[in-house]
PDB file of N, CA and C in Angstrom:
ATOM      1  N   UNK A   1       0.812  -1.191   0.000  1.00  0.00           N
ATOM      2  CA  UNK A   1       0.000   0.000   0.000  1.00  0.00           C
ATOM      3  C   UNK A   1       0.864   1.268   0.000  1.00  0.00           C
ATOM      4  N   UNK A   2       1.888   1.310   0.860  1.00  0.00           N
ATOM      5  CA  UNK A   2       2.624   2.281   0.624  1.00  0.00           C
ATOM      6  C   UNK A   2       3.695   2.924  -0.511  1.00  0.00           C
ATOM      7  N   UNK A   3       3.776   1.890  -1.222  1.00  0.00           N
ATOM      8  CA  UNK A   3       4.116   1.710  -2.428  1.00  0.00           C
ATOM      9  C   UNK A   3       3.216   2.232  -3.632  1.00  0.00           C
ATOM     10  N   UNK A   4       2.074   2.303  -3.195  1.00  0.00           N
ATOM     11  CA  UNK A   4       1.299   3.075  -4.050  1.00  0.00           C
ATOM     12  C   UNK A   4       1.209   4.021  -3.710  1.00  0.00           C
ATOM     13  N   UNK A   5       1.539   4.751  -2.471  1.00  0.00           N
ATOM     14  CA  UNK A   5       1.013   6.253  -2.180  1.00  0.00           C
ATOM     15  C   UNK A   5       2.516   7.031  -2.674  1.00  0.00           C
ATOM     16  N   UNK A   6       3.162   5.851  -2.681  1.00  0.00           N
ATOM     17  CA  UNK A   6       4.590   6.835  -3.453  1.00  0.00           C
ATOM     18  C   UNK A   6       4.332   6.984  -4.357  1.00  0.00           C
ATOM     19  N   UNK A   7       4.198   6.454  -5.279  1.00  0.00           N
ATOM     20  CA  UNK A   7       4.044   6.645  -6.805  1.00  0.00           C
ATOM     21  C   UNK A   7       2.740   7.410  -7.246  1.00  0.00           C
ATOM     22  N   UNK A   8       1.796   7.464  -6.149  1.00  0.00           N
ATOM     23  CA  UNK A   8       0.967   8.972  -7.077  1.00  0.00           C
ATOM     24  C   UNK A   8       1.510   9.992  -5.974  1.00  0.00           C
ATOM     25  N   UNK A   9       2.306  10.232  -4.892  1.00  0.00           N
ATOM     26  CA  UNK A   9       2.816  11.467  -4.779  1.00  0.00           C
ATOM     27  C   UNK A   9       3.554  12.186  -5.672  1.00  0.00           C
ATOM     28  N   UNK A  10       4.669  11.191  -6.205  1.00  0.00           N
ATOM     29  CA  UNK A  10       5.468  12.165  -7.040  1.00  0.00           C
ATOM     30  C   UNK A  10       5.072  12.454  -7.965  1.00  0.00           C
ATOM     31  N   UNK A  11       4.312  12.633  -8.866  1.00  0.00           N
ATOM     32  CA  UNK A  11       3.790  13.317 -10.202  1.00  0.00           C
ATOM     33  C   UNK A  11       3.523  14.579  -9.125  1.00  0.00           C
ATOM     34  N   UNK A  12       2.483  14.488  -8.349  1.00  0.00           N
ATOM     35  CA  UNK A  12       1.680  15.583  -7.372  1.00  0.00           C
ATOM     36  C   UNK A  12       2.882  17.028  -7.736  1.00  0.00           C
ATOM     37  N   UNK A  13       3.903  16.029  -6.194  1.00  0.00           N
ATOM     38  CA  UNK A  13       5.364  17.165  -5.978  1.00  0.00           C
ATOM     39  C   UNK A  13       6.020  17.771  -7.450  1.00  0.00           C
ATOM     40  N   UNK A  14       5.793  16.846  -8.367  1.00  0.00           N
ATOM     41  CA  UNK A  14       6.685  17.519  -9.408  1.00  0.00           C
ATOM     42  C   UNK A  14       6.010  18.471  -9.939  1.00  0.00           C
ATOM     43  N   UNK A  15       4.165  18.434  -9.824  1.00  0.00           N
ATOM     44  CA  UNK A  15       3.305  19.716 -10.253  1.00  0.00           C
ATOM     45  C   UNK A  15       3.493  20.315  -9.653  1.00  0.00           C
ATOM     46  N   UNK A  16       3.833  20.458  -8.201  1.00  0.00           N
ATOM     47  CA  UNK A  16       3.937  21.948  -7.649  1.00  0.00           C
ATOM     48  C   UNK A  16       4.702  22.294  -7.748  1.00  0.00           C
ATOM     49  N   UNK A  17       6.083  21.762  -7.704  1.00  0.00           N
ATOM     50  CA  UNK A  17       7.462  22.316  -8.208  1.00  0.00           C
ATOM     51  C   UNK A  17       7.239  23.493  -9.111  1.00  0.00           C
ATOM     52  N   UNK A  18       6.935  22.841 -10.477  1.00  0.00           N
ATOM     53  CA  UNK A  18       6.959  23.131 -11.671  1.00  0.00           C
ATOM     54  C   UNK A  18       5.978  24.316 -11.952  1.00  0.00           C
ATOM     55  N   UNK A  19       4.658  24.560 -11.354  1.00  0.00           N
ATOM     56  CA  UNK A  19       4.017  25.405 -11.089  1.00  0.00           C
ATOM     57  C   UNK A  19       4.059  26.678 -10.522  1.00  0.00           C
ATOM     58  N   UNK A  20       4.518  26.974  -9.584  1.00  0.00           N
ATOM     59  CA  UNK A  20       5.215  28.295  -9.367  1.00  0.00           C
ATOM     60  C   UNK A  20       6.888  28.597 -10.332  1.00  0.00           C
ATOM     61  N   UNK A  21       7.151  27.823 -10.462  1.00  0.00           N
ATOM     62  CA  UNK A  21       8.802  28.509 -11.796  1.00  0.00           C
ATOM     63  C   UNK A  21       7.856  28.603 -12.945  1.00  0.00           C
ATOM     64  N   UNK A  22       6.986  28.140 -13.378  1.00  0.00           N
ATOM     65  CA  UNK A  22       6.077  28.329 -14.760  1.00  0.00           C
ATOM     66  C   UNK A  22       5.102  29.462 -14.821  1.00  0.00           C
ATOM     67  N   UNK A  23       5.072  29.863 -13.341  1.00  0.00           N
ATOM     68  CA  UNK A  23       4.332  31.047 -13.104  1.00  0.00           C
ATOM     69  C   UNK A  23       5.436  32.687 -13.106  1.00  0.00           C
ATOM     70  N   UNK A  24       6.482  31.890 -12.246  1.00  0.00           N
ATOM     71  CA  UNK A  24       7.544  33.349 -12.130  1.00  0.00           C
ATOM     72  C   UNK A  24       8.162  33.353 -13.720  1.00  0.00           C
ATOM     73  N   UNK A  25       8.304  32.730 -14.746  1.00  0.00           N
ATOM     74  CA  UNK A  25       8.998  32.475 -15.765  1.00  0.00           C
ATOM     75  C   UNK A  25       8.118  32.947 -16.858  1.00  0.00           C
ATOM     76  N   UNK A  26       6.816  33.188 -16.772  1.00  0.00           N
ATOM     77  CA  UNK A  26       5.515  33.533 -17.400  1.00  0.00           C
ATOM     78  C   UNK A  26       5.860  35.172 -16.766  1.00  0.00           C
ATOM     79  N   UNK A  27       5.779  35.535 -16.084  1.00  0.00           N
ATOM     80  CA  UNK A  27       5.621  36.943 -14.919  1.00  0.00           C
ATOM     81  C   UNK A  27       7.057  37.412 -15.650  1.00  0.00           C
ATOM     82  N   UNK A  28       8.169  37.170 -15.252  1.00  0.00           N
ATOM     83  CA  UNK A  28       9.437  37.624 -15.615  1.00  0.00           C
ATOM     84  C   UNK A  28       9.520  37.993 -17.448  1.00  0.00           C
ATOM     85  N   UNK A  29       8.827  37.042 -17.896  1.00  0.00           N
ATOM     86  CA  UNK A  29       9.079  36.765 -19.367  1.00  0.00           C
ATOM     87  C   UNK A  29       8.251  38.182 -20.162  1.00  0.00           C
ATOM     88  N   UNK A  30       7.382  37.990 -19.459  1.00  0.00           N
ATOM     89  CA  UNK A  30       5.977  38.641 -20.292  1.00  0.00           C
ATOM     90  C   UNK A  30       6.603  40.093 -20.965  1.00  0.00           C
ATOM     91  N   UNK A  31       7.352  41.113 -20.285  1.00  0.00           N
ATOM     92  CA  UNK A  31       7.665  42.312 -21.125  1.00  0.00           C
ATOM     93  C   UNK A  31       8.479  42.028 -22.327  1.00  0.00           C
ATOM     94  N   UNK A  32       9.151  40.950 -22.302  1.00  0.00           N
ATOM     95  CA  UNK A  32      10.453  40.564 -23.553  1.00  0.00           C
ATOM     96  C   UNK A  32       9.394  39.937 -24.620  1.00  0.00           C
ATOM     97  N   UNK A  33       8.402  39.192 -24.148  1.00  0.00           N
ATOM     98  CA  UNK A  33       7.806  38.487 -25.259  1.00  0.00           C
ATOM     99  C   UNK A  33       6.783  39.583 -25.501  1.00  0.00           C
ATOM    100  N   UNK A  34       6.050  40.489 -24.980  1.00  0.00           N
ATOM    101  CA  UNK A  34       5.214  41.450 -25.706  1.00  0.00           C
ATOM    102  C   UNK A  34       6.607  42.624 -26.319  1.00  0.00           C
ATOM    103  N   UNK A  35       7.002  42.689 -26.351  1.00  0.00           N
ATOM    104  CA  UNK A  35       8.637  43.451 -26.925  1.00  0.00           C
ATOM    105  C   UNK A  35       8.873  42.530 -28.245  1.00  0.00           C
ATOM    106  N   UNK A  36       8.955  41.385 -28.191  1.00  0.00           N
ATOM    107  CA  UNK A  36       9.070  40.538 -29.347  1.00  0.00           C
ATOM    108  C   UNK A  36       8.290  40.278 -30.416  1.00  0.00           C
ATOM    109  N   UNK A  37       7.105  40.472 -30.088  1.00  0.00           N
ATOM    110  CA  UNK A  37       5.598  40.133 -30.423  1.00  0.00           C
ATOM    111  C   UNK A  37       5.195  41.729 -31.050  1.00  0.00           C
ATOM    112  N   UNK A  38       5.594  42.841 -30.518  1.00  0.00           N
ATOM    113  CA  UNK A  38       5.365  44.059 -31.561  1.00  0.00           C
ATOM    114  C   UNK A  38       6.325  44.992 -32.367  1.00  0.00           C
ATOM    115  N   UNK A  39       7.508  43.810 -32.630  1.00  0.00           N
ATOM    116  CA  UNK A  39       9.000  44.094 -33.548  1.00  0.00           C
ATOM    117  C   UNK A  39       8.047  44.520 -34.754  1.00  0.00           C
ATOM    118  N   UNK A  40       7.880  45.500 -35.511  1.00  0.00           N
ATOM    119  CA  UNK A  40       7.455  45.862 -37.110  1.00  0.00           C
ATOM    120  C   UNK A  40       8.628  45.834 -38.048  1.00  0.00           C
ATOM    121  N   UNK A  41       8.414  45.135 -39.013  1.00  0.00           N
ATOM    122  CA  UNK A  41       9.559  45.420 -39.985  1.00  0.00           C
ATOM    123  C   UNK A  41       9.082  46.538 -41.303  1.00  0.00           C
ATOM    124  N   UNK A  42       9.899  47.795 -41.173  1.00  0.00           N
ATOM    125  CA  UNK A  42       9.757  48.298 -42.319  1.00  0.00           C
ATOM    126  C   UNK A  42      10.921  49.039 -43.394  1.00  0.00           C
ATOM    127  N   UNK A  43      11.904  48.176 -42.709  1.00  0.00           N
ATOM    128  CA  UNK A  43      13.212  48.326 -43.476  1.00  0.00           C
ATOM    129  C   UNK A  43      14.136  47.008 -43.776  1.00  0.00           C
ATOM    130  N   UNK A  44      14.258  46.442 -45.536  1.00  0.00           N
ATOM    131  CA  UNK A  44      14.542  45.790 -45.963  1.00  0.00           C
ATOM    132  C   UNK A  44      15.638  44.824 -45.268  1.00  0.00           C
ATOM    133  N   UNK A  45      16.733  45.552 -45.193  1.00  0.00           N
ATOM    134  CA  UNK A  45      17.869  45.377 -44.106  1.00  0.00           C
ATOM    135  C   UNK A  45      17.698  44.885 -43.145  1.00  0.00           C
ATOM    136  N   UNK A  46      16.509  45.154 -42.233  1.00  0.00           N
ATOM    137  CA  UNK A  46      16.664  44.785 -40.898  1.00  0.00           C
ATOM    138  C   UNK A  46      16.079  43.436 -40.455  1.00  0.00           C
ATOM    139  N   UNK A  47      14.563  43.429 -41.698  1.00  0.00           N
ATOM    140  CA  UNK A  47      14.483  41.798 -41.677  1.00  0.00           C
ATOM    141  C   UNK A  47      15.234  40.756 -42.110  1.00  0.00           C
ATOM    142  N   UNK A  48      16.312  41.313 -43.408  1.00  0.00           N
ATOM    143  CA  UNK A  48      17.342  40.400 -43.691  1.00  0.00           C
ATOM    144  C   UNK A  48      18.335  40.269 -42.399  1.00  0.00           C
ATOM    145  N   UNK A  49      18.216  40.950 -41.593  1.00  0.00           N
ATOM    146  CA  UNK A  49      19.665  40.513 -40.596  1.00  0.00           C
ATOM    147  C   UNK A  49      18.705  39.709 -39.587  1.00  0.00           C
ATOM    148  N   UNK A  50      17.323  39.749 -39.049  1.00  0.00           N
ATOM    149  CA  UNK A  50      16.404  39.244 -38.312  1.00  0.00           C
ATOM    150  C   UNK A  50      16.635  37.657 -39.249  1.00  0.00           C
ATOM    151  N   UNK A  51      16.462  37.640 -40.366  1.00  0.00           N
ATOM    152  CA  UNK A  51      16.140  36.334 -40.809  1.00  0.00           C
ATOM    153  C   UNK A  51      17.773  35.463 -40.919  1.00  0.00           C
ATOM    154  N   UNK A  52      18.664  35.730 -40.881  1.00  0.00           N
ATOM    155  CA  UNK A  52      20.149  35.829 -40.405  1.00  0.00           C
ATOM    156  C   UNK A  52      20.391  35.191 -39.018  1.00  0.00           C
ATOM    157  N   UNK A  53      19.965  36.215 -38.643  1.00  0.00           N
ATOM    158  CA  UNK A  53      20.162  35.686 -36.827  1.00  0.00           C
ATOM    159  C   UNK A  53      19.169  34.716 -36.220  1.00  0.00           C
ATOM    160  N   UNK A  54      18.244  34.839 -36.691  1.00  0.00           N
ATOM    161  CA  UNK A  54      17.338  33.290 -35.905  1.00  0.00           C
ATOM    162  C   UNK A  54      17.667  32.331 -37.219  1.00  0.00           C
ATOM    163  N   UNK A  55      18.227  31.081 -36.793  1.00  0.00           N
ATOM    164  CA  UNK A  55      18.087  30.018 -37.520  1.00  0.00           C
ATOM    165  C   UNK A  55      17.087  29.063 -37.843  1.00  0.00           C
ATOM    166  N   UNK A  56      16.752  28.683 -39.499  1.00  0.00           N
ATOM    167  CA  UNK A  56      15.857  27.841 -39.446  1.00  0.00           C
ATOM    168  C   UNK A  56      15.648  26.408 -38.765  1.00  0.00           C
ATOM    169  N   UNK A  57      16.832  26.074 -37.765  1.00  0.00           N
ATOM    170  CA  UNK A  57      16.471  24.964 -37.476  1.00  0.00           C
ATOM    171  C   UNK A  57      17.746  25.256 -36.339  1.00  0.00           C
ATOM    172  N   UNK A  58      17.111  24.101 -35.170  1.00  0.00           N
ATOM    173  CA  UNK A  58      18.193  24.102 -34.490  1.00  0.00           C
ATOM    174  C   UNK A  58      19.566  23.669 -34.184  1.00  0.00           C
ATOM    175  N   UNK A  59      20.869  24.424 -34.334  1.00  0.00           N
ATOM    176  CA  UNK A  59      21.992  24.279 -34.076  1.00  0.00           C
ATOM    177  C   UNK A  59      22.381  23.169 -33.675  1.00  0.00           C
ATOM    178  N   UNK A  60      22.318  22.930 -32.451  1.00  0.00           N
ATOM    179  CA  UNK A  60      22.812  21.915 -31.375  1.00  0.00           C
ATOM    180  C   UNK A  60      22.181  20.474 -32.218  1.00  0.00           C
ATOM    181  N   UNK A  61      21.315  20.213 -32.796  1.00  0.00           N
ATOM    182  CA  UNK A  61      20.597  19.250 -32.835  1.00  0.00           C
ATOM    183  C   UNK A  61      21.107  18.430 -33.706  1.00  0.00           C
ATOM    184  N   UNK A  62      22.184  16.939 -33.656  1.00  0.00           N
ATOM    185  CA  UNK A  62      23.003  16.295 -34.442  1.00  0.00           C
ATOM    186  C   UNK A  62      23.406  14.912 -33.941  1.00  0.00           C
ATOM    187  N   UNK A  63      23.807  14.208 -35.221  1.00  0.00           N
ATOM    188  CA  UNK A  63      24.018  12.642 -34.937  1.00  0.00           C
ATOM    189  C   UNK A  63      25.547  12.395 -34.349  1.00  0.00           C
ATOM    190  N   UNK A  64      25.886  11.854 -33.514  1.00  0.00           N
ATOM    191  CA  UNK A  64      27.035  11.433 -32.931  1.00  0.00           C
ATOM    192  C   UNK A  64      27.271  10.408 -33.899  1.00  0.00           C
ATOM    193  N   UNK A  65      28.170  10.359 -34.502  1.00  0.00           N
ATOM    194  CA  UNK A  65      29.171   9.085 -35.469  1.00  0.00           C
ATOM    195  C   UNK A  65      29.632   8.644 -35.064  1.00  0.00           C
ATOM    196  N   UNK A  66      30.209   7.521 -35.622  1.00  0.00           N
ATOM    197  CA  UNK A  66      31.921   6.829 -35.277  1.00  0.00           C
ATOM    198  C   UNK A  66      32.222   5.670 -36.609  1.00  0.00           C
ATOM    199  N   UNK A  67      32.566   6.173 -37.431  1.00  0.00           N
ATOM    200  CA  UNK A  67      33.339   4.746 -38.481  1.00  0.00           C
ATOM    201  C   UNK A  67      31.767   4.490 -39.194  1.00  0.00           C
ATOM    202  N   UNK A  68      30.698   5.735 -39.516  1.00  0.00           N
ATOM    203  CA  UNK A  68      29.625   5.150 -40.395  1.00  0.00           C
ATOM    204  C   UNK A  68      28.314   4.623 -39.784  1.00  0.00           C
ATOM    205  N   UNK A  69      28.834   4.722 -38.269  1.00  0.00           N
ATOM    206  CA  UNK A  69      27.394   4.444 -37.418  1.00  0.00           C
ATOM    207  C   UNK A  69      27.118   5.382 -36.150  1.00  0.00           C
ATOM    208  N   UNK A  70      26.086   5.225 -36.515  1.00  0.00           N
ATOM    209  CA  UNK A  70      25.303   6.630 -35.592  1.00  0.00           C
ATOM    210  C   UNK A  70      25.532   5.684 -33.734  1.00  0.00           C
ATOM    211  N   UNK A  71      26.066   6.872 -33.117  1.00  0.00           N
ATOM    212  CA  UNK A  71      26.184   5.966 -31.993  1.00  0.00           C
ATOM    213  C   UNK A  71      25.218   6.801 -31.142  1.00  0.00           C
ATOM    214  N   UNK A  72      24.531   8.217 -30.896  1.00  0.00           N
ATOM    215  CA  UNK A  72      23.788   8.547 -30.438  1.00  0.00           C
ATOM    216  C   UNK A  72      22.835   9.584 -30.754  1.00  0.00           C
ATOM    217  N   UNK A  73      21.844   9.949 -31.051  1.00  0.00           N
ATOM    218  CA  UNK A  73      21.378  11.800 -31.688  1.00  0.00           C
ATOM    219  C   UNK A  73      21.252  12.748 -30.072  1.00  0.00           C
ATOM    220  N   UNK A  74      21.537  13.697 -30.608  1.00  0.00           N
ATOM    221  CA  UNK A  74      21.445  14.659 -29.532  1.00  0.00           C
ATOM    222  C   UNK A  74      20.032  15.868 -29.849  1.00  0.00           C
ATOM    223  N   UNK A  75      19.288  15.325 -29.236  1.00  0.00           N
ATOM    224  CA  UNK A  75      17.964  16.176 -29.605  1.00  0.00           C
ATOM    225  C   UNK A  75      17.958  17.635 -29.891  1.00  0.00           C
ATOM    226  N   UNK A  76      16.900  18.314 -30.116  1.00  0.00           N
ATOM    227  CA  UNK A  76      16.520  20.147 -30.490  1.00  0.00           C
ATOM    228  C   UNK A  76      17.043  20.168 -28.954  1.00  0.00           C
ATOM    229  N   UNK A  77      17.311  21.280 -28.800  1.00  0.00           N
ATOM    230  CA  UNK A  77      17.671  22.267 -27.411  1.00  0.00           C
ATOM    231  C   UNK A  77      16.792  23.315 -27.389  1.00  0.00           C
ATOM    232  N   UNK A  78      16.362  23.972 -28.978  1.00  0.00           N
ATOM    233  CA  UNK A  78      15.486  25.171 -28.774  1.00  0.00           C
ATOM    234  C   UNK A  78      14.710  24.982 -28.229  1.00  0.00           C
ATOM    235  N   UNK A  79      13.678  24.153 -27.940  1.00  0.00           N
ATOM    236  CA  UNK A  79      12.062  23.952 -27.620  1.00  0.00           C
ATOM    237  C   UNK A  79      12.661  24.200 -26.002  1.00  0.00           C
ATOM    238  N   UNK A  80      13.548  24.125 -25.432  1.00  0.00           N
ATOM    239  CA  UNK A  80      13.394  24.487 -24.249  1.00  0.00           C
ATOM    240  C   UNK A  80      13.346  25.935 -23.950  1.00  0.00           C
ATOM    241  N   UNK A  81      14.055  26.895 -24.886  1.00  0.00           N
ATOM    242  CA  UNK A  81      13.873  28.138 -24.507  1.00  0.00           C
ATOM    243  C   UNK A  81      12.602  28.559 -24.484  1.00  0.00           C
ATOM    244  N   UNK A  82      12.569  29.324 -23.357  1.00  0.00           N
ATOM    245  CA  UNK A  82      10.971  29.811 -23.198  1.00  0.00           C
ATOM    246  C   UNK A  82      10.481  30.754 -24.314  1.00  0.00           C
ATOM    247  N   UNK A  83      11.422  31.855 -24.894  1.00  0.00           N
ATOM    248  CA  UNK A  83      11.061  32.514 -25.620  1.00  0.00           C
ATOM    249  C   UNK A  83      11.167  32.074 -27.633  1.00  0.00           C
ATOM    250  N   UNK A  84      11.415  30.836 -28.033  1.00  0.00           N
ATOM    251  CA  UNK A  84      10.943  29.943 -28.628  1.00  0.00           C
ATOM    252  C   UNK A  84      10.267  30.395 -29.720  1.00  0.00           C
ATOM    253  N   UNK A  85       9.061  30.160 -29.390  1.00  0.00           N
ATOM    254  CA  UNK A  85       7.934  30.591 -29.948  1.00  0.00           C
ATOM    255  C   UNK A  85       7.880  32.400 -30.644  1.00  0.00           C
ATOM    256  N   UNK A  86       7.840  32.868 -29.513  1.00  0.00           N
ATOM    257  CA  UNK A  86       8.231  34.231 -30.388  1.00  0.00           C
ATOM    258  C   UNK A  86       8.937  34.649 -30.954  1.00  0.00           C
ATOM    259  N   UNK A  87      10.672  33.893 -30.988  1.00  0.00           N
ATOM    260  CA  UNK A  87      11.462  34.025 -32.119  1.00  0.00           C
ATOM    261  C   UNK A  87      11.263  33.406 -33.009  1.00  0.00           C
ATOM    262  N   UNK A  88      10.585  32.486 -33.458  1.00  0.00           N
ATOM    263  CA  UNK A  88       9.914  32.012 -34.525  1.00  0.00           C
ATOM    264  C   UNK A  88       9.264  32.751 -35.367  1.00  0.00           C
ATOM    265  N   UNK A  89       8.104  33.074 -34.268  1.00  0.00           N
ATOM    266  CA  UNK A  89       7.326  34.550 -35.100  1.00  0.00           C
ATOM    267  C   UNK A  89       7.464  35.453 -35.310  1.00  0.00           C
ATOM    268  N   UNK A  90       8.705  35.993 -34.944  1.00  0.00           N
ATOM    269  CA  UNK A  90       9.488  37.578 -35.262  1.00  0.00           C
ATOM    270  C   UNK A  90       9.982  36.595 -36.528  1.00  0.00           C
ATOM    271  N   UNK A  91      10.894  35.542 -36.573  1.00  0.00           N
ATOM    272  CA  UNK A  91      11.323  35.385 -37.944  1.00  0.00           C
ATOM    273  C   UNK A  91      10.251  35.358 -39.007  1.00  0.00           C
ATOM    274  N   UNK A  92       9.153  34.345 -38.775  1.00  0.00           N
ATOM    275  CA  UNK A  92       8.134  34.682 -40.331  1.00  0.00           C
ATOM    276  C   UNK A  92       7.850  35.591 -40.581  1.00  0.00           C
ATOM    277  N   UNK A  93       7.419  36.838 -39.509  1.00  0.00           N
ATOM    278  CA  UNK A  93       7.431  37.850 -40.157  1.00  0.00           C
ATOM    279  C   UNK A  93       8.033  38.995 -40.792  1.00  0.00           C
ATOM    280  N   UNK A  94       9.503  38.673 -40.283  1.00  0.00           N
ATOM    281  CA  UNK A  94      10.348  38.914 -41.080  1.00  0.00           C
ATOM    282  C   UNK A  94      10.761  38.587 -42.764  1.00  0.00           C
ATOM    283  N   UNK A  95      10.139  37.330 -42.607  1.00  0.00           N
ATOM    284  CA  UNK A  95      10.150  36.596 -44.075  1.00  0.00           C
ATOM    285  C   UNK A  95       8.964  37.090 -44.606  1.00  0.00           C
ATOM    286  N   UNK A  96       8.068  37.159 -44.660  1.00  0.00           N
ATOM    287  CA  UNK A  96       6.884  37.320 -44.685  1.00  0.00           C
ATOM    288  C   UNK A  96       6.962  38.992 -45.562  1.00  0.00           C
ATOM    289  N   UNK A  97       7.763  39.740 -44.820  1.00  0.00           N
ATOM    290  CA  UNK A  97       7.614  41.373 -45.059  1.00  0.00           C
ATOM    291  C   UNK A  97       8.866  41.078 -46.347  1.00  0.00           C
ATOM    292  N   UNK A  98       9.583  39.863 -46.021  1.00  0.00           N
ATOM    293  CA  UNK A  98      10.548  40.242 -47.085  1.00  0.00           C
ATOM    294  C   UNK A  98       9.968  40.105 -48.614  1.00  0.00           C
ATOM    295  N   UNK A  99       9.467  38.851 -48.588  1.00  0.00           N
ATOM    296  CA  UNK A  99       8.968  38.462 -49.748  1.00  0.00           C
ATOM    297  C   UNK A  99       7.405  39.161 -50.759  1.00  0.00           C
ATOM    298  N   UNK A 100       6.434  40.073 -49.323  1.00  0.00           N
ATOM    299  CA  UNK A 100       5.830  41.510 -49.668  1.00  0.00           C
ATOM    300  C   UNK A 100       6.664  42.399 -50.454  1.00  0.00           C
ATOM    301  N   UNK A 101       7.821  42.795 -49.739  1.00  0.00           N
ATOM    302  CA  UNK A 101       8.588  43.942 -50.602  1.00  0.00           C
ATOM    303  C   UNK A 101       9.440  43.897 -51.927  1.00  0.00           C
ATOM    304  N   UNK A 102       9.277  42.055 -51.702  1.00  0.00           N
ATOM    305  CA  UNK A 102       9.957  41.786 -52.945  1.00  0.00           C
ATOM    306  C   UNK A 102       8.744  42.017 -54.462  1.00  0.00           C
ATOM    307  N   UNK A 103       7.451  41.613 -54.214  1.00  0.00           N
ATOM    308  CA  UNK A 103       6.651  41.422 -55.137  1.00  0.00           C
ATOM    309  C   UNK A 103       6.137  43.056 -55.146  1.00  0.00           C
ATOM    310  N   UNK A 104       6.244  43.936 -54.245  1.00  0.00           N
ATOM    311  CA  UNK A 104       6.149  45.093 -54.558  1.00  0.00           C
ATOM    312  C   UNK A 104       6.799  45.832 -55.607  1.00  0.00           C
ATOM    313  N   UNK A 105       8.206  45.740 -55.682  1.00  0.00           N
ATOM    314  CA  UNK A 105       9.164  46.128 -56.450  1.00  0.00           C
ATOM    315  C   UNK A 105       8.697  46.089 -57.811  1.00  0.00           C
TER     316      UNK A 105
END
């Protein structure tokens, strides 16, 4: 019996853990991601260096070799950054304005 009250405590503890840092990390975050979220692009240049600096895919994310065989992958790293998501969407719309100004021309 006690063996069962362990095993549905810890999910419990790890929600509350995780619940207040998801709250201060939400609270802390919020001015950078509304800052991120109303970037306008209206100079050619600046979305080309925006689309430059965020990469389409993540860096870190690669196969460990040795002699022709994969000995381990090392997963995305981005999805952990919290702000993620909104550098994503500052990049499409960066792309987005580029390829407007292109068909403008």
């Amino acid at each position: 019996m006690s063996t069962i009250a362990v095993r549905n405590k810890a999910p419990l503890v790890l929600r509350l853990l995780q619940q207040p840092l998801a709250q201060f990390a939400g609270i802390t975050l919020h001015p950078v991601r509304r800052m991120l979220n109303s970037v306008e692009f209206h100079d050619p240049k600046f979305a080309q260096f925006i689309c430059n600096l965020i990469p389409t895919a993540c860096p870190f994310e690669r196969d460990v070799r040795l002699l022709g065989h994969t000995l381990f992958h090392v997963p995305a790293m981005c999805k952990l950054n919290p702000l993620y998501g909104e550098l994503v969407e500052m990049r499409f719309r960066a792309m987005t304005y580029l390829a407007e100004a292109v068909v403008d021309r």
